[in-house]
Protein backbone atom coordinates (compact mmCIF):
# COMPACT_ATOMS: atom_id res chain seq x y z
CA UNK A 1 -79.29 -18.56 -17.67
CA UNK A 2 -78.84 -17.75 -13.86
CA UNK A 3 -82.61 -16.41 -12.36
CA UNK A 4 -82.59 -13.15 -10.95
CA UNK A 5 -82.23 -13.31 -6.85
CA UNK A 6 -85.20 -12.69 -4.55
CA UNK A 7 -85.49 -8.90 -3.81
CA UNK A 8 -85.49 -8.30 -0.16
CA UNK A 9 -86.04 -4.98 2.00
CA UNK A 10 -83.42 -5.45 4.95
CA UNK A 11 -83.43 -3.91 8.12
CA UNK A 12 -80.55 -3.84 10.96
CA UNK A 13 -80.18 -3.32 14.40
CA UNK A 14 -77.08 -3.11 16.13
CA UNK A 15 -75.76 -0.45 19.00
CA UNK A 16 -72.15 -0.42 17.70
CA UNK A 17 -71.77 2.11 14.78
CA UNK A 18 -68.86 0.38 13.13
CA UNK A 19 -70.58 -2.96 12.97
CA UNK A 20 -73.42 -1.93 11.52
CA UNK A 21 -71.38 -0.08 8.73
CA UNK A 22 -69.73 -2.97 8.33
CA UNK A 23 -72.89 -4.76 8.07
CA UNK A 24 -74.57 -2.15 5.70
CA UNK A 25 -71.61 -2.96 3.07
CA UNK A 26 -72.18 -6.38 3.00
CA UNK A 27 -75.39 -5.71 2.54
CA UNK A 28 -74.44 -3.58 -0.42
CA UNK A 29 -72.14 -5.53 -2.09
CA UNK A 30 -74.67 -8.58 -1.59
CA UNK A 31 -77.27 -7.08 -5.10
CA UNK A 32 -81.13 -7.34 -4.90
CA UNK A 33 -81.11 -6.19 -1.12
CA UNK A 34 -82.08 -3.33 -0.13
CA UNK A 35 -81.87 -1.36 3.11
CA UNK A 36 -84.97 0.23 4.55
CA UNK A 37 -84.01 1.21 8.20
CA UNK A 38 -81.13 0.69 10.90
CA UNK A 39 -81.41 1.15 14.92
CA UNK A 40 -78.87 1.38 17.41
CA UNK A 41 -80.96 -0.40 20.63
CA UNK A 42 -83.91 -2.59 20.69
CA UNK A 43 -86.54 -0.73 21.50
CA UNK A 44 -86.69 2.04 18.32
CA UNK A 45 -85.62 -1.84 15.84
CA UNK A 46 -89.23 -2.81 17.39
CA UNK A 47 -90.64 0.29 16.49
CA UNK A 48 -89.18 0.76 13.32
CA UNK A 49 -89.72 -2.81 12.31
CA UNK A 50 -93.11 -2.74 12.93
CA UNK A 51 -93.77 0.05 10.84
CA UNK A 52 -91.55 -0.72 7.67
CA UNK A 53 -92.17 -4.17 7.91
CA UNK A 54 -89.21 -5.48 6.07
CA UNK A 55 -88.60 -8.57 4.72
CA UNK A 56 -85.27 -9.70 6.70
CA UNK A 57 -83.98 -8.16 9.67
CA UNK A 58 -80.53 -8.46 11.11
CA UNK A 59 -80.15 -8.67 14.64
CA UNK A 60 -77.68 -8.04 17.61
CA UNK A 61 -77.98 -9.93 19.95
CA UNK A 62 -76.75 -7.54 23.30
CA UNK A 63 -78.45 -3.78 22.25
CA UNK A 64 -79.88 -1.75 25.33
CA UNK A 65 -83.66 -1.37 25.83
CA UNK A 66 -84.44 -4.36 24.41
CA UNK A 67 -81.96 -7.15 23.34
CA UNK A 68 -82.20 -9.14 19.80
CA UNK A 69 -83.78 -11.92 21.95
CA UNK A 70 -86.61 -9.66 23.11
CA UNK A 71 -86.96 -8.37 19.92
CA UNK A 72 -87.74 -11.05 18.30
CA UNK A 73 -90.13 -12.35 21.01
CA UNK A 74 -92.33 -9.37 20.81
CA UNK A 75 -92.30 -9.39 16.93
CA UNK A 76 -93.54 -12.86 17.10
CA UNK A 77 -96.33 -11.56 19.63
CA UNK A 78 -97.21 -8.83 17.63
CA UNK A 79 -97.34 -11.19 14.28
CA UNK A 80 -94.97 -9.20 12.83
CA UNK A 81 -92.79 -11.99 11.41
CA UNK A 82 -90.07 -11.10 9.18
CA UNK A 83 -87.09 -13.82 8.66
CA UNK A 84 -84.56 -13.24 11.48
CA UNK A 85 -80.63 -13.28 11.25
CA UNK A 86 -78.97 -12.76 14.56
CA UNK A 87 -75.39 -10.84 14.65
CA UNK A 88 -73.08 -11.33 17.82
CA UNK A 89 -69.92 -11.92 19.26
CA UNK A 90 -71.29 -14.62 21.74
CA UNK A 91 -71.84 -17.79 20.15
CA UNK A 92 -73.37 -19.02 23.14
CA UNK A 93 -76.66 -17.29 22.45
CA UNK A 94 -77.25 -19.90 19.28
CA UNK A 95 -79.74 -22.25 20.90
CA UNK A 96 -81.66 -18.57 22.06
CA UNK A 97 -81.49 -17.63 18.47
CA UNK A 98 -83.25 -20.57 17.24
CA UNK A 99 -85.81 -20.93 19.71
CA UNK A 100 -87.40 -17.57 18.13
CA UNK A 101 -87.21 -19.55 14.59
CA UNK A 102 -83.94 -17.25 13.43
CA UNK A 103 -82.95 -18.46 9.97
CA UNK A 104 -79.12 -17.86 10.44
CA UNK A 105 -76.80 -16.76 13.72
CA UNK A 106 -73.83 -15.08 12.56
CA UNK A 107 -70.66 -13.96 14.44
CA UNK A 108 -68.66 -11.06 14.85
CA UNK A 109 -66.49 -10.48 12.62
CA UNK A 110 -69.07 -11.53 9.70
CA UNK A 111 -66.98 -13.49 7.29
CA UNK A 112 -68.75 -12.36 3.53
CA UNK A 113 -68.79 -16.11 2.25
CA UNK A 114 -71.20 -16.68 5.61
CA UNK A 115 -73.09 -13.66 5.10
CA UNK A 116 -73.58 -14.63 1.99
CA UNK A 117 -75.02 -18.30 2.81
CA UNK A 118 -77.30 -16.63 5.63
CA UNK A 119 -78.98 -14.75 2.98
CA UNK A 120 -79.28 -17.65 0.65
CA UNK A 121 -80.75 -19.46 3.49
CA UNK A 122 -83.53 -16.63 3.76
CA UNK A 123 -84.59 -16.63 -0.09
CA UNK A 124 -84.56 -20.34 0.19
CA UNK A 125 -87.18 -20.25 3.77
CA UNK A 126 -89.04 -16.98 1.90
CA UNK A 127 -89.47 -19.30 -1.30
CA UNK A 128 -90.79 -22.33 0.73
CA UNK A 129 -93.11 -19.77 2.53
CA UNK A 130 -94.26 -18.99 -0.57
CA UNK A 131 -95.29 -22.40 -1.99
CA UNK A 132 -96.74 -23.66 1.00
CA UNK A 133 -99.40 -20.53 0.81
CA UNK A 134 -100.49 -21.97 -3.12
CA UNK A 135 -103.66 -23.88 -3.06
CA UNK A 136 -102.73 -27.72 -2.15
CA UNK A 137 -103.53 -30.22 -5.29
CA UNK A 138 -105.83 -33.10 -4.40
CA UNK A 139 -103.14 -35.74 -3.20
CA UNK A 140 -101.47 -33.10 -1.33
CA UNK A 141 -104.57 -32.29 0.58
CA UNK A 142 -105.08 -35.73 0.73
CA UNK A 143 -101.72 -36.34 3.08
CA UNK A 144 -102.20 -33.14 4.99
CA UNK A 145 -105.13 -34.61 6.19
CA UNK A 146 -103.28 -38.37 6.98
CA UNK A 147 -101.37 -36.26 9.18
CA UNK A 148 -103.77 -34.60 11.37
CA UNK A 149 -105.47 -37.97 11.95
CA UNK A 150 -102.56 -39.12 12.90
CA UNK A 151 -101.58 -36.48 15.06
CA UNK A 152 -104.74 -37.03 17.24
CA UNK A 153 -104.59 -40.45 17.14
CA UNK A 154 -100.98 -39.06 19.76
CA UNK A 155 -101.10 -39.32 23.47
CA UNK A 156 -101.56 -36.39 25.34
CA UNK A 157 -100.26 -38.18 28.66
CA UNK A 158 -97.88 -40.45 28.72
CA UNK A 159 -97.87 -42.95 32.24
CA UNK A 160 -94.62 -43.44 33.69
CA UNK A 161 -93.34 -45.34 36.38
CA UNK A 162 -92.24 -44.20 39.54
CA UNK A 163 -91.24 -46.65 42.14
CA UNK A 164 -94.73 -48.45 43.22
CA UNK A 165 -96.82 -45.65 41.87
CA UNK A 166 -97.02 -44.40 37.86
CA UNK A 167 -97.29 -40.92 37.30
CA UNK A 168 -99.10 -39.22 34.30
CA UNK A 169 -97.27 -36.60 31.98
CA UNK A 170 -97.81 -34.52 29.42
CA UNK A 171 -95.98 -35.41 26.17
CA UNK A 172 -94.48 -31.66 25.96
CA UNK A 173 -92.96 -32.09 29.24
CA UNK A 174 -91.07 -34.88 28.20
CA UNK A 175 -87.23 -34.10 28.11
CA UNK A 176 -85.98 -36.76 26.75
CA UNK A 177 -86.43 -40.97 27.01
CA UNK A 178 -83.38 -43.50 26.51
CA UNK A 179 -82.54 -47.14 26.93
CA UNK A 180 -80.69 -47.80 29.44
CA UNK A 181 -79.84 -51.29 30.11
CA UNK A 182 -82.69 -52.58 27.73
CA UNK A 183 -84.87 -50.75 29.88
CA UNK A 184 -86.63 -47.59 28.57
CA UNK A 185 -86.48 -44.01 30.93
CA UNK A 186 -88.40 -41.44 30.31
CA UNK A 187 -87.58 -38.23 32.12
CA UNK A 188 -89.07 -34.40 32.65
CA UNK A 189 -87.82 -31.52 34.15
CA UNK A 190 -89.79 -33.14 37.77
CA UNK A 191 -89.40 -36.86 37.57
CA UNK A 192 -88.05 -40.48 35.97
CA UNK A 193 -89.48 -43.26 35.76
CA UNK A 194 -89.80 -46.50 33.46
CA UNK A 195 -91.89 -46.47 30.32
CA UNK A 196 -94.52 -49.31 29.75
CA UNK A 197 -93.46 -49.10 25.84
CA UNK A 198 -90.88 -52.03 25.11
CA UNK A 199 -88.89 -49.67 22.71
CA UNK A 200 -88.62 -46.34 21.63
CA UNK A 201 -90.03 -46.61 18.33
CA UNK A 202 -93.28 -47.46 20.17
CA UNK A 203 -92.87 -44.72 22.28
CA UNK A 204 -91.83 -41.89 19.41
CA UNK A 205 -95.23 -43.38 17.55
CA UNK A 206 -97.51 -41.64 20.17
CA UNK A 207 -95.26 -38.37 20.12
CA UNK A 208 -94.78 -35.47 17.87
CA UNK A 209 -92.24 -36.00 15.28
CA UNK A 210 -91.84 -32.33 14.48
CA UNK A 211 -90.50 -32.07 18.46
CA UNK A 212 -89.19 -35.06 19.56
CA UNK A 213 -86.42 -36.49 17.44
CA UNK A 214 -84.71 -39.59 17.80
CA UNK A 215 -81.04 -38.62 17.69
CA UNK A 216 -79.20 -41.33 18.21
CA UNK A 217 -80.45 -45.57 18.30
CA UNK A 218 -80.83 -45.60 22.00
CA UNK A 219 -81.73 -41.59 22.73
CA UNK A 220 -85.34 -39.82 21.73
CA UNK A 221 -84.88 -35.58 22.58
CA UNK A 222 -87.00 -33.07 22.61
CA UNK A 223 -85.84 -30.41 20.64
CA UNK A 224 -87.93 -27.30 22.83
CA UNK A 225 -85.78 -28.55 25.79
CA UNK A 226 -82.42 -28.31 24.47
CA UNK A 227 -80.11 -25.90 26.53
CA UNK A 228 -76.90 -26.66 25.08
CA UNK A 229 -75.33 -27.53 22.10
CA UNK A 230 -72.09 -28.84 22.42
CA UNK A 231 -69.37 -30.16 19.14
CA UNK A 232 -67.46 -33.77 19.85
CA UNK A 233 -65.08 -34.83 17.56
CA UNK A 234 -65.25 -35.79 14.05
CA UNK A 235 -67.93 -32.54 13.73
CA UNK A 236 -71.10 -34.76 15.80
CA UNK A 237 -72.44 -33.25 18.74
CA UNK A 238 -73.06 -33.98 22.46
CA UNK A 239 -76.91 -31.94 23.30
CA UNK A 240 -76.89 -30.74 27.06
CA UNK A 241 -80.70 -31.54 27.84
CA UNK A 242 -82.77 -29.30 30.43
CA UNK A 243 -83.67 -31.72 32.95
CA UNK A 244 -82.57 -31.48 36.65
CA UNK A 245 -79.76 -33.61 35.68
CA UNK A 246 -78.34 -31.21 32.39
CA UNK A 247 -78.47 -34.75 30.64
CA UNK A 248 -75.85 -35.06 27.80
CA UNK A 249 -77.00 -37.21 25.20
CA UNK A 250 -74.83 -37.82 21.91
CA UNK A 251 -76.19 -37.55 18.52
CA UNK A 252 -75.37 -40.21 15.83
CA UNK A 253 -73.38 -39.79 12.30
CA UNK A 254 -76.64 -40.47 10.47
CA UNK A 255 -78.82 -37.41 12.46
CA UNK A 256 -76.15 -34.56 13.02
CA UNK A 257 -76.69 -33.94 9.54
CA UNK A 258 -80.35 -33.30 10.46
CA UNK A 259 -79.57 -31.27 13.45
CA UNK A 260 -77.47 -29.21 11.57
CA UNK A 261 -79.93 -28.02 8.73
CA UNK A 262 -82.64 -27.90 11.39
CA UNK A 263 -80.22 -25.12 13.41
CA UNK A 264 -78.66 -23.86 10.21
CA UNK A 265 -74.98 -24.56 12.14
């Protein structure tokens, strides 16, 4: 016997009448979703959100006053956090749309069998939510703590060297390292220099691995310092990196997958 879907109060916000009726059938065809509110420009969706606090909100991206981006920014400041799903006809806004923790970034025209996914997606993060709020068993509490040990046993500088002199960085300002002749760069947004770590598995060890992914065999990202997507063939992807350089840095078979769930593409 199928269980009943998640109920969810919706909310959307988008300055075109027709593609919000559009939209707001979807919406109705979808079952167990229910429409609270709708705004036609950013400024009355914060408003409105804030006050009927629903559970999923649909956003455009380009609405005057405010647009989806700085929406979702102030939501986030005012901890009003319900699961995002941005609507445009700009794909290029995707990496934007993520950085704000959007579940799903739909375009214009929504197709219904992606619609439909997006709002699987959202039950699925709501559920997760959910079970991470219970009260951890023993062993669970057990590796939650293994964790933050190990997360302070991280670097918060990492010494890099720059011609005769090294130069100390923080880990978050680290755009990406790679091996590059069997020796290992590491570069930010200011400088690049050599690493004193022989590989980057000793390197990713003192780093975050919630930020800094290692993409492909001979690449380490990180993932807040992404500024471009880009698909290669055979559905990979090539990741435009924000450094001085706009660094393009391929990501392997074995980690688009990862990539992909992590971006919902």
């Amino acid at each position: 016997m199928a269980s009943t879907p998640l109920a969810l109060r919706v909310f959307v916000a988008d300055d075109e009448p027709l593609a919000r009726e559009e939209l707001c059938f979807l919406i109705g065809q979808a079952g167990a979703l229910e429409i609270v509110g709708q705004a036609a420009d950013g400024v009355e969706a914060l408003r409105m959100i804030g006050e009927l606090r629903p559970d999923l909100v649909f956003l455009d991206m380009q609405m005057p006053g405010l647009n989806g981006l700085e929406v979702a920014q102030r939501l986030i400041q005012a901890e009003v956090l319900p699961q995002l799903v941005f609507v445009t006809a700009f794909n290029q806004y995707a990496v934007d749309a993520f950085s704000v923790s959007a579940v799903d970034y739909l375009l214009k025209p929504v197709v219904p069998a992606v619609f439909e996914q997006a709002v699987d997606k959202v039950r699925r993060r709501i559920a997760s939510e959910q079970a991470a709020r219970l009260p951890l068993a023993p062993a669970d509490l057990e590796r939650v703590i293994e964790a933050v040990q190990a997360r302070q046993e991280r670097r918060d500088q990492i010494a890099i060297r720059v011609g005769e002199r090294f130069v100390l960085v923080r880990a978050e300002e680290i755009v990406h390292a790679s091996v590059v002749d069997e020796t290992l760069i590491v570069v930010t947004n200011s400088v690049s220099g050599t690493s004193n770590y022989r590989t980057l598995d000793e390197l990713q060890a003192r780093l975050d691995p919630a930020v800094f992914w290692r993409v492909h065999r001979s690449h380490l990202v990180n993932i807040t310092n992404i500024k471009e997507i880009v698909p290669w063939y055979s559905r990979n992807y090539i990741l435009k990196m924000k450094d001085a350089k706009a660094t393009e840095i391929p990501v392997s078979r074995s980690q688009t997958k990862r990539l992909r769930e992590y971006l919902q593409l």
